[in-house]
N, C-alpha and C. Protein backbone atom coordinates (compact mmCIF):
# COMPACT_ATOMS: atom_id res chain seq x y z
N UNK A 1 92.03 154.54 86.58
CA UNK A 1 92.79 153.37 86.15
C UNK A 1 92.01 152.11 86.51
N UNK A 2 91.68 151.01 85.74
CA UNK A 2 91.36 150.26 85.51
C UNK A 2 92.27 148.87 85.94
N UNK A 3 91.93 148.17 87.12
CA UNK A 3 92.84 147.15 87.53
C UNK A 3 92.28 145.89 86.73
N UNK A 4 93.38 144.81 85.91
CA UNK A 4 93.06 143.74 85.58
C UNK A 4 93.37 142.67 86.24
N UNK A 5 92.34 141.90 86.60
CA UNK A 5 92.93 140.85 87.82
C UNK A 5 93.18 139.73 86.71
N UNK A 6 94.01 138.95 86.64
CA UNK A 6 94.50 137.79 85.80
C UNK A 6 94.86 136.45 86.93
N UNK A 7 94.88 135.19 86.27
CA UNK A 7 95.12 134.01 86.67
C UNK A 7 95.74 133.08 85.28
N UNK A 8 96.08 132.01 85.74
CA UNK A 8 96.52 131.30 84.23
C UNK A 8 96.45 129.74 84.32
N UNK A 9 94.67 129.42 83.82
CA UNK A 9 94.60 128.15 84.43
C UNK A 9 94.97 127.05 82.92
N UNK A 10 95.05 125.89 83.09
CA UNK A 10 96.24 124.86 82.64
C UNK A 10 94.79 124.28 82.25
N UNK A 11 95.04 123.63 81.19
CA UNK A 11 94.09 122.87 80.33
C UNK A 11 94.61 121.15 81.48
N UNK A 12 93.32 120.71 81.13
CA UNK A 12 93.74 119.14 81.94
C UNK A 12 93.49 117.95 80.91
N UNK A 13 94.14 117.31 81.61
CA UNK A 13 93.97 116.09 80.32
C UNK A 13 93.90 114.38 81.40
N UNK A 14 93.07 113.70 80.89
CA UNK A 14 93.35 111.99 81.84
C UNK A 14 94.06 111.43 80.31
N UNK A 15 94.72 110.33 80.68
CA UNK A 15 95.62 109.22 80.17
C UNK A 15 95.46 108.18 80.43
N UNK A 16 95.09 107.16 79.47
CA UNK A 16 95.03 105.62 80.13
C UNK A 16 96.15 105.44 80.72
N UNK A 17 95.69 104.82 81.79
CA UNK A 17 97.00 104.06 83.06
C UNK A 17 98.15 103.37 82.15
N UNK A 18 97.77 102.66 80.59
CA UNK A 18 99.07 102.43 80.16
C UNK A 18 100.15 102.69 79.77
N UNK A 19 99.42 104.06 79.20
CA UNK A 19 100.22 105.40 78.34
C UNK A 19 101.24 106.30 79.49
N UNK A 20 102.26 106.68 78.79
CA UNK A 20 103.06 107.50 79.64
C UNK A 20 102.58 108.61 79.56
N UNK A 21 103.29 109.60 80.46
CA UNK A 21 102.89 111.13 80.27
C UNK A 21 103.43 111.78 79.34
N UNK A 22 102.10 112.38 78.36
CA UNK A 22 103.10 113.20 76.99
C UNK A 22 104.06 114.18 77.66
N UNK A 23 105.00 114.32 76.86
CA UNK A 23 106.28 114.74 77.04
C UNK A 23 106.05 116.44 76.40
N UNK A 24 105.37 116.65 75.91
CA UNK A 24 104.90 118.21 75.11
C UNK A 24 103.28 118.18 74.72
N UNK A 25 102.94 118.96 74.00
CA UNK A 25 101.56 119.41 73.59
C UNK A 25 101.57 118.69 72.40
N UNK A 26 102.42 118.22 71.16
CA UNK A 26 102.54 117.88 70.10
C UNK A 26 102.32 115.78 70.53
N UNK A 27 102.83 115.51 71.48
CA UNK A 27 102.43 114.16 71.83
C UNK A 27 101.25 114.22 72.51
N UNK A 28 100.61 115.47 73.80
CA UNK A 28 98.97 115.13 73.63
C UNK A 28 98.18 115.15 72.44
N UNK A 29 98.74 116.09 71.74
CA UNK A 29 97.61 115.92 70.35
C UNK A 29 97.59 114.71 69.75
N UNK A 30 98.77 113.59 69.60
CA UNK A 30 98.71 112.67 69.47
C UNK A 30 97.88 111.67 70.56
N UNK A 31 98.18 111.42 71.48
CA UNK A 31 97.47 110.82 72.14
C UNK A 31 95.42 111.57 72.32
N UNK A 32 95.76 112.41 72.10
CA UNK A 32 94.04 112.53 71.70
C UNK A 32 93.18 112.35 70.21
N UNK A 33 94.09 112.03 69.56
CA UNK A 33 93.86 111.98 68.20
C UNK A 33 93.24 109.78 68.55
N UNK A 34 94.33 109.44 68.89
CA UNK A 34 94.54 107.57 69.09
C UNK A 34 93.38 107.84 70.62
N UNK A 35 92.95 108.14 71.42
CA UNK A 35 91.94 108.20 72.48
C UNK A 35 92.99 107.75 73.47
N UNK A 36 94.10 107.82 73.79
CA UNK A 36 94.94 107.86 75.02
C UNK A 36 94.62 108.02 75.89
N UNK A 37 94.06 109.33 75.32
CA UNK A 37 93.63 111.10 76.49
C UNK A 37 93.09 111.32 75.70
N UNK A 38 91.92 112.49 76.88
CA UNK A 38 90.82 112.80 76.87
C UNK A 38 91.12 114.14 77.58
N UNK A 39 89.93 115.10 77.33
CA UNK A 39 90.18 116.35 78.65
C UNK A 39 89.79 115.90 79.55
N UNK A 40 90.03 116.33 80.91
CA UNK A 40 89.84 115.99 82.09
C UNK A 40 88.27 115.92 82.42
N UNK A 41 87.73 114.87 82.71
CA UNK A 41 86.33 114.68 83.05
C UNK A 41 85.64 115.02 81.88
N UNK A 42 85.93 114.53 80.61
CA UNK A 42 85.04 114.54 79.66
C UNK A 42 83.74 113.93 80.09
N UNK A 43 83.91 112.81 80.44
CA UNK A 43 82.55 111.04 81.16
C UNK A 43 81.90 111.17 82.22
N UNK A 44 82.67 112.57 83.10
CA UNK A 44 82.48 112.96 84.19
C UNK A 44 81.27 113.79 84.22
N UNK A 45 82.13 115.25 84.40
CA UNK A 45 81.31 116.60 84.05
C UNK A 45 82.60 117.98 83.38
N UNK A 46 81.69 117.40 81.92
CA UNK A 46 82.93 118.12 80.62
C UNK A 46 82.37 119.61 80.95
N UNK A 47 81.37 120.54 81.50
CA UNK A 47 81.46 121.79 81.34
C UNK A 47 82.06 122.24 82.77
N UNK A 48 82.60 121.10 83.86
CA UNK A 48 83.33 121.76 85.10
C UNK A 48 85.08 122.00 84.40
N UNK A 49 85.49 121.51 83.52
CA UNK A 49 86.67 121.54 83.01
C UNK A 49 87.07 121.67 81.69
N UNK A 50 86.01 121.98 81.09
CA UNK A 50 85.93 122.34 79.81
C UNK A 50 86.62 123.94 79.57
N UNK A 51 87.59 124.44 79.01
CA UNK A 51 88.15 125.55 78.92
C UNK A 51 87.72 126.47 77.80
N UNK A 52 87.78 127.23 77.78
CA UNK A 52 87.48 128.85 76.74
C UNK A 52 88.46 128.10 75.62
N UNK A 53 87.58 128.29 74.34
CA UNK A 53 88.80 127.86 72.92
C UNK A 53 89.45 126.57 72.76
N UNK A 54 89.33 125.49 73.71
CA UNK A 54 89.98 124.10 73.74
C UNK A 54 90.01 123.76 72.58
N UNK A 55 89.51 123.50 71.97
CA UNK A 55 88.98 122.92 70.58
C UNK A 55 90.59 123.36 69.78
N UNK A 56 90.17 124.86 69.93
CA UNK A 56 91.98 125.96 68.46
C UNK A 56 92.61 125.40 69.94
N UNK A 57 92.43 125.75 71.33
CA UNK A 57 93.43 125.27 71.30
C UNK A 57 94.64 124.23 71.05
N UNK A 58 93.86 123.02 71.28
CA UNK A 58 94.14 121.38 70.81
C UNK A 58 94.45 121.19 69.86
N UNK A 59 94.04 121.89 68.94
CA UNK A 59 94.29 122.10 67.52
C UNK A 59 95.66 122.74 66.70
N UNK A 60 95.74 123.94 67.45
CA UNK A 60 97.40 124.89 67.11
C UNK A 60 98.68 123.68 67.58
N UNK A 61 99.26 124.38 66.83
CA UNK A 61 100.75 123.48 66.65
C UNK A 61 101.32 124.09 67.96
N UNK A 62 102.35 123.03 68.33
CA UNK A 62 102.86 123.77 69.67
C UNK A 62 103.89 124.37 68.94
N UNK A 63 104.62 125.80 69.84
CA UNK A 63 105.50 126.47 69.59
C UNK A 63 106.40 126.55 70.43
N UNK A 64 107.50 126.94 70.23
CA UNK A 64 109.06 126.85 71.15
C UNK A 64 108.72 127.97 72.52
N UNK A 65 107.68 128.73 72.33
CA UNK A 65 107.06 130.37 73.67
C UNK A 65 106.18 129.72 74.39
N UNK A 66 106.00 130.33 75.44
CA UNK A 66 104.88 130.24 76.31
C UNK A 66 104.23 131.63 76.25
N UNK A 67 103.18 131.66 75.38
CA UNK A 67 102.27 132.96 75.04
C UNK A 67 100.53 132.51 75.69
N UNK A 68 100.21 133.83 75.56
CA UNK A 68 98.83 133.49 76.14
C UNK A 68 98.17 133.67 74.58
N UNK A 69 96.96 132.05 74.71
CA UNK A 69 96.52 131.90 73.13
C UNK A 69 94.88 132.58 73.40
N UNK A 70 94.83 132.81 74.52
CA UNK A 70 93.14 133.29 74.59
C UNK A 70 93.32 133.64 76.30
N UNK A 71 92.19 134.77 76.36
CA UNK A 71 91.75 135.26 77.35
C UNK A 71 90.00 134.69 77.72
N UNK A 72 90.11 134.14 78.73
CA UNK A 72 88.66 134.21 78.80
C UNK A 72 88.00 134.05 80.35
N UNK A 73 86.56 134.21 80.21
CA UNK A 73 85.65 134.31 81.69
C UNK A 73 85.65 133.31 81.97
N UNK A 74 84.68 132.93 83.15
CA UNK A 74 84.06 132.49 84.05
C UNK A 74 82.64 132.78 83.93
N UNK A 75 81.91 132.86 82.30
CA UNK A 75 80.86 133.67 82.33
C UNK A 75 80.19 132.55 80.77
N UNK A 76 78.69 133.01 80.89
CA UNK A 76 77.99 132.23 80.29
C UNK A 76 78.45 130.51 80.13
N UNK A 77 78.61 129.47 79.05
CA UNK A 77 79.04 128.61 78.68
C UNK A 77 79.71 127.94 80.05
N UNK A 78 80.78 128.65 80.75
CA UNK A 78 81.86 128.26 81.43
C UNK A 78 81.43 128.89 82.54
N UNK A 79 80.35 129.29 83.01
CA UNK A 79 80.08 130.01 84.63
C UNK A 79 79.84 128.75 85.51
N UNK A 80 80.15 127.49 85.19
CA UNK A 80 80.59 126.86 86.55
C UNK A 80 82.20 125.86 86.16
N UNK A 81 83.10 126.51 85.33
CA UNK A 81 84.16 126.28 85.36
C UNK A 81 84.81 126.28 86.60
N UNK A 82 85.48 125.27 86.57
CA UNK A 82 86.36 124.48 87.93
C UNK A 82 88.09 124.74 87.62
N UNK A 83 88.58 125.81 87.13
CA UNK A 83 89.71 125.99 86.60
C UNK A 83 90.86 125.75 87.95
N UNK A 84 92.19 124.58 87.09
CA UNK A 84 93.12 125.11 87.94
C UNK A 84 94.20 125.82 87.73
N UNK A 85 94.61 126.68 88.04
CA UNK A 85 95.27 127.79 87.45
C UNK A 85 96.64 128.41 88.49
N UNK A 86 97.52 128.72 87.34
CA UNK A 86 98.63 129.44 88.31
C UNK A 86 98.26 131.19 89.12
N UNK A 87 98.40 131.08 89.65
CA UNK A 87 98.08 132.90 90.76
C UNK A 87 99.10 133.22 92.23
N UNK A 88 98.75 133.92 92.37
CA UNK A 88 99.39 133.85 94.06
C UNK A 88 98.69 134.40 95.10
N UNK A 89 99.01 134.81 96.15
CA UNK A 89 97.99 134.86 97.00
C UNK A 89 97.04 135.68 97.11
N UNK A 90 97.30 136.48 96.13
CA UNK A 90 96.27 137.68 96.23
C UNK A 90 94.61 137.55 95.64
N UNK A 91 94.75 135.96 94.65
CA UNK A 91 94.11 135.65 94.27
C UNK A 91 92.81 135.39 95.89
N UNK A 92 91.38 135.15 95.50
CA UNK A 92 90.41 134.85 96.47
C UNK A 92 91.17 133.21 96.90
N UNK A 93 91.07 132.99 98.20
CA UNK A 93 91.32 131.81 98.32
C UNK A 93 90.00 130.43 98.24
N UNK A 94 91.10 129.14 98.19
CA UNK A 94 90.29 127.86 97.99
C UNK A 94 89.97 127.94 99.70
N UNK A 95 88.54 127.29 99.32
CA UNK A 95 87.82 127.27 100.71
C UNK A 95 88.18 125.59 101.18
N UNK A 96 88.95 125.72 102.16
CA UNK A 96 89.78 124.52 103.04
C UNK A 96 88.18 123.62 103.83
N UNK A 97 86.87 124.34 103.79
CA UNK A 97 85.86 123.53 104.16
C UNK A 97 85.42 122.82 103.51
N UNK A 98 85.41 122.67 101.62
CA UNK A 98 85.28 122.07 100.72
C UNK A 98 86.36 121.24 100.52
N UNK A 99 86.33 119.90 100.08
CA UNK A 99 86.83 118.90 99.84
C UNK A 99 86.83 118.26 97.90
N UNK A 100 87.45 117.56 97.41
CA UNK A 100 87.07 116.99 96.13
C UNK A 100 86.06 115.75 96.57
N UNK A 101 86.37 114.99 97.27
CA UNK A 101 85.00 114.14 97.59
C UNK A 101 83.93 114.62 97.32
N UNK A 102 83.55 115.61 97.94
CA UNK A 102 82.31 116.12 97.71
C UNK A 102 81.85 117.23 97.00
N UNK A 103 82.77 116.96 96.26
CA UNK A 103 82.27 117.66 94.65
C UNK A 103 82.21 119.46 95.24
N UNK A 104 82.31 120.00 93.15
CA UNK A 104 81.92 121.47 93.52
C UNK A 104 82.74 122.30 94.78
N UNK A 105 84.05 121.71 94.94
CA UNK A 105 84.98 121.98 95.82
C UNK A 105 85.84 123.69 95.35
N UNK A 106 85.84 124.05 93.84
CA UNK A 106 86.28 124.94 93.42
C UNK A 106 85.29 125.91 92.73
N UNK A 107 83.90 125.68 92.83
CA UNK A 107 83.01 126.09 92.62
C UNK A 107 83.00 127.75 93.30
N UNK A 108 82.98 127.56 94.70
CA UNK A 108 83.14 128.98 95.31
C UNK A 108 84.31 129.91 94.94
N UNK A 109 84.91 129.38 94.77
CA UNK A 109 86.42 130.37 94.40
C UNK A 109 86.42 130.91 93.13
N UNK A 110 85.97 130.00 92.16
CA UNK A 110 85.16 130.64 90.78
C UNK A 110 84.59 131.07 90.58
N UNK A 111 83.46 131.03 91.65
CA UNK A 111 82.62 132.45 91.60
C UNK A 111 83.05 133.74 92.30
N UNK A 112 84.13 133.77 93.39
CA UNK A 112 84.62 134.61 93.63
C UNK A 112 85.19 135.64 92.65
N UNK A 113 86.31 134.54 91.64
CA UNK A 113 86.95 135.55 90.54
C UNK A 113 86.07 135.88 89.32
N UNK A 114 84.72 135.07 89.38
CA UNK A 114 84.19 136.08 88.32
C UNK A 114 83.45 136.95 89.12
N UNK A 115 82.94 137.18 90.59
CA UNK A 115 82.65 138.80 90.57
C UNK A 115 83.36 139.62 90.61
N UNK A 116 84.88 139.08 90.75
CA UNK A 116 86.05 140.46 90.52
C UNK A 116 86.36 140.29 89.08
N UNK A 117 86.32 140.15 87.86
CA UNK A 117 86.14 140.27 86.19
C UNK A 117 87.29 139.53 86.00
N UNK A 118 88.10 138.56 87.14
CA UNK A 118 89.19 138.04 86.55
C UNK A 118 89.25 137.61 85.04
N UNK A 119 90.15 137.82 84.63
CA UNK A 119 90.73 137.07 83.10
C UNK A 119 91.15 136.19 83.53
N UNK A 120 91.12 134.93 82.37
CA UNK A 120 91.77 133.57 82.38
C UNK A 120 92.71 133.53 81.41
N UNK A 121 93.97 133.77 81.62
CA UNK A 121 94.74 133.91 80.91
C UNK A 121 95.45 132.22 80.58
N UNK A 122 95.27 131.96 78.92
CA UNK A 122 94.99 130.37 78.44
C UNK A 122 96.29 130.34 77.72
N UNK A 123 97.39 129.43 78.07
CA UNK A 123 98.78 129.64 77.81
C UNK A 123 98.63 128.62 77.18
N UNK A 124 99.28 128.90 75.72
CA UNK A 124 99.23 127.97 74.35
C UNK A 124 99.85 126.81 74.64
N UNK A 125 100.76 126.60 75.23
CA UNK A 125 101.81 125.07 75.46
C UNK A 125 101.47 124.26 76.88
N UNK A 126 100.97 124.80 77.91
CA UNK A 126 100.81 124.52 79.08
C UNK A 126 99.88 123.55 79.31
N UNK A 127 100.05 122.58 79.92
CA UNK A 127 98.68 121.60 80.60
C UNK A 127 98.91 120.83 81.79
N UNK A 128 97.83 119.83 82.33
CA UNK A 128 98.47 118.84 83.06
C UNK A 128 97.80 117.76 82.62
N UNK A 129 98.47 117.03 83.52
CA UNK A 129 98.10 115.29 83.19
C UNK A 129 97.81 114.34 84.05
N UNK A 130 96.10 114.05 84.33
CA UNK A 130 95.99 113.22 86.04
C UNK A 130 96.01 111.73 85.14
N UNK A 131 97.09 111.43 85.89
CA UNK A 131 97.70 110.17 85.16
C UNK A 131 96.89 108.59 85.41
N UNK A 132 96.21 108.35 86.26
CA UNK A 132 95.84 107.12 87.31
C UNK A 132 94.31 106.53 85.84
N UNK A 133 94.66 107.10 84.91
CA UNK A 133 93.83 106.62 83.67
C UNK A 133 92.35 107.43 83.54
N UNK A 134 91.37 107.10 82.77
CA UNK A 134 90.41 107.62 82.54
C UNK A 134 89.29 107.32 83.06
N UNK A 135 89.00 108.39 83.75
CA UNK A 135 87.35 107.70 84.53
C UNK A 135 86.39 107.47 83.92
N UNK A 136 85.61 106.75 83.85
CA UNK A 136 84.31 106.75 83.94
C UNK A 136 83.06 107.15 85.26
N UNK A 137 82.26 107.51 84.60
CA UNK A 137 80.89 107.87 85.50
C UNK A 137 80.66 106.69 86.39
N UNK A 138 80.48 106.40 87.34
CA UNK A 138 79.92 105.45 88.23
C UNK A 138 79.33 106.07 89.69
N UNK A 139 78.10 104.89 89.94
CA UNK A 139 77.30 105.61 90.76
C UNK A 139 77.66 105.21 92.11
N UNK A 140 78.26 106.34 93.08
CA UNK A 140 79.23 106.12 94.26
C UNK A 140 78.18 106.74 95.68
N UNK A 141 77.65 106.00 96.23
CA UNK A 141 76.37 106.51 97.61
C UNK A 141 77.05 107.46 98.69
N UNK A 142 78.35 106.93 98.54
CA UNK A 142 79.15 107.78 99.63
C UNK A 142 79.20 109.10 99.15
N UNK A 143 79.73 109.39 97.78
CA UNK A 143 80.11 110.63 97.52
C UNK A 143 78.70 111.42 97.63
N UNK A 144 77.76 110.63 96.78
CA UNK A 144 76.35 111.29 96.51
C UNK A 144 76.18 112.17 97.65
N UNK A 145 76.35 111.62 98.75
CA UNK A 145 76.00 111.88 100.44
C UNK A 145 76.84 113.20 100.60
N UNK A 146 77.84 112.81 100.15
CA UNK A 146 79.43 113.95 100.50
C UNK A 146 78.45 115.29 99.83
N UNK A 147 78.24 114.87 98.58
CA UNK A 147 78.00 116.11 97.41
C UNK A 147 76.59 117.10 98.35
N UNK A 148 75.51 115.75 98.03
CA UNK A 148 74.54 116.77 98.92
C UNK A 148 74.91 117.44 100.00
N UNK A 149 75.51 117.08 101.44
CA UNK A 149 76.10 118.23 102.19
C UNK A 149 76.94 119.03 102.15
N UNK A 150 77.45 118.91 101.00
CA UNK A 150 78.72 120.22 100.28
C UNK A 150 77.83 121.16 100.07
N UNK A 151 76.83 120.77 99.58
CA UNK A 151 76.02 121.62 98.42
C UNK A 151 75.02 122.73 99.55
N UNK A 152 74.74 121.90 100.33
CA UNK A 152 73.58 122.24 101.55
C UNK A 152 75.14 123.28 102.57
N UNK A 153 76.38 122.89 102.37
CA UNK A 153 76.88 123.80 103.30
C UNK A 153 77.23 125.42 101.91
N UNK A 154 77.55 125.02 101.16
CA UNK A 154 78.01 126.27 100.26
C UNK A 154 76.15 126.95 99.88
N UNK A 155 75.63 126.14 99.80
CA UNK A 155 73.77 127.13 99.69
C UNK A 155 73.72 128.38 101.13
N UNK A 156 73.83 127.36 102.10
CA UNK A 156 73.51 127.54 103.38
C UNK A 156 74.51 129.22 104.37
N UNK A 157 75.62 128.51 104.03
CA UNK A 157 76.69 129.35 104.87
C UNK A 157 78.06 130.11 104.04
N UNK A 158 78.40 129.02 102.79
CA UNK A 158 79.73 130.04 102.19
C UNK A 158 79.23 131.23 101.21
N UNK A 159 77.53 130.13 100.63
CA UNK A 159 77.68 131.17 99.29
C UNK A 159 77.00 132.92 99.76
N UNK A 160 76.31 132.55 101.57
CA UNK A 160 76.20 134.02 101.70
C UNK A 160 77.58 134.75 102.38
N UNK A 161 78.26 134.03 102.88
CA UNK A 161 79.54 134.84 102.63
C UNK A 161 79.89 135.63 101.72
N UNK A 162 80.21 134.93 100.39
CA UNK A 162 80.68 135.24 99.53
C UNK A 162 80.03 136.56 99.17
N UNK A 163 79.13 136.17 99.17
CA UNK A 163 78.21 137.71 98.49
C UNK A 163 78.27 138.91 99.88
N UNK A 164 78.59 139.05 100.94
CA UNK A 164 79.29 140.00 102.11
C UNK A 164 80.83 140.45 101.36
N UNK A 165 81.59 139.26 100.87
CA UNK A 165 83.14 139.90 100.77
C UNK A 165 82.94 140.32 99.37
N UNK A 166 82.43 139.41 98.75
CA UNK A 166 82.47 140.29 97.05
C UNK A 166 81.74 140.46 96.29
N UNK A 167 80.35 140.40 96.55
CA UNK A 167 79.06 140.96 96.34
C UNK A 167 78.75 140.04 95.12
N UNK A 168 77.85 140.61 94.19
CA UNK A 168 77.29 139.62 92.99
C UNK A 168 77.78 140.20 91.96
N UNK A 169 77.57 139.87 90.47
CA UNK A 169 77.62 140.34 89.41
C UNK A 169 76.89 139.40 88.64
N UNK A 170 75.99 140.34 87.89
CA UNK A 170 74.85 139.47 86.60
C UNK A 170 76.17 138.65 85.95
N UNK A 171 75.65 137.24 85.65
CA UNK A 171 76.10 136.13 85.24
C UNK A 171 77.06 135.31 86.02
N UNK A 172 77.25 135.79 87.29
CA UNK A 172 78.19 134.86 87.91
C UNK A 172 77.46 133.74 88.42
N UNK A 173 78.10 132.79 89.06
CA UNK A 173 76.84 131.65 89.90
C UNK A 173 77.89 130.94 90.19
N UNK A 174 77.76 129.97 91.47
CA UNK A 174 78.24 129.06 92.35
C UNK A 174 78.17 127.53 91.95
């Protein structure tokens, strides 16, 4: 028997600070159609939050169900996807030594579930909405600083962990 490990991560979306929060999937499509909203860190970094199928998904009409519209990895295209997703504890946990300051904070945990073959199970109506408006790229010395010693601690000390509790698999990466 064949175990399928599943998760069900939520498409993200930013909103200009003026705009309210769409109320359904049928008013984000509107507001991404007029540039309201955007996916989350398009200006940023669009392949840390870029999802499997966004495109049909954004595209399909919303429906009255909550169905799953696509299954997908953590693999090629999307092997440093930053997904946030519904699970419970059985899922690998978020590493409490990583921070969002310093970037690549969900990086390890994503590579955790793609060496166990998790599915991303991509629910047709579901999203969120980081409301505080749309970022832009800007060049921040503090974080830079944050990022390089994130990076130098997950090289250094988590990412050989990781490979002790759940070993490797061709195409995964940190």
């Amino acid at each position: 028997m064949t175990l399928n490990f599943s998760v069900f991560p939520l498409s993200i979306f930013e909103v200009e600070g003026s705009a309210p929060v769409p109320r359904d999937k049928t008013e984000l499509q509107e507001f991404l159609r007029t540039g309201k909203a955007i996916p989350f860190h398009k200006r940023v970094c669009a392949s840390c939050h870029g999802v499997p199928k966004s495109k049909e998904w954004m595209a399909a009409n919303e429906t009255d169900d909550l169905c799953v519209f696509h299954i997908g990895k953590r693999t090629g295209y999307f092997v440093h996807w930053e997904p946030i997703y519904i699970g419970t504890h059985a899922e690998p946990h978020y590493d409490e030594r990583l921070s969002w300051e310093g970037k690549s904070d969900k990086m390890t945990q994503g590579y955790a579930l793609c060496v166990l073959d998790y599915e991303f199970h991509i629910l047709d109506n579901a999203f969120l909405v980081h409301k505080p408006g749309i970022k832009v790229l800007k060049k921040d010395n503090r974080r830079a600083m944050l990022a390089s010693k994130t990076n130098q601690l997950i090289r250094k000390i988590i990412y050989p962990e990781l490979k002790i509790m759940y070993g490797t698999r061709k195409g995964c990466a940190v």
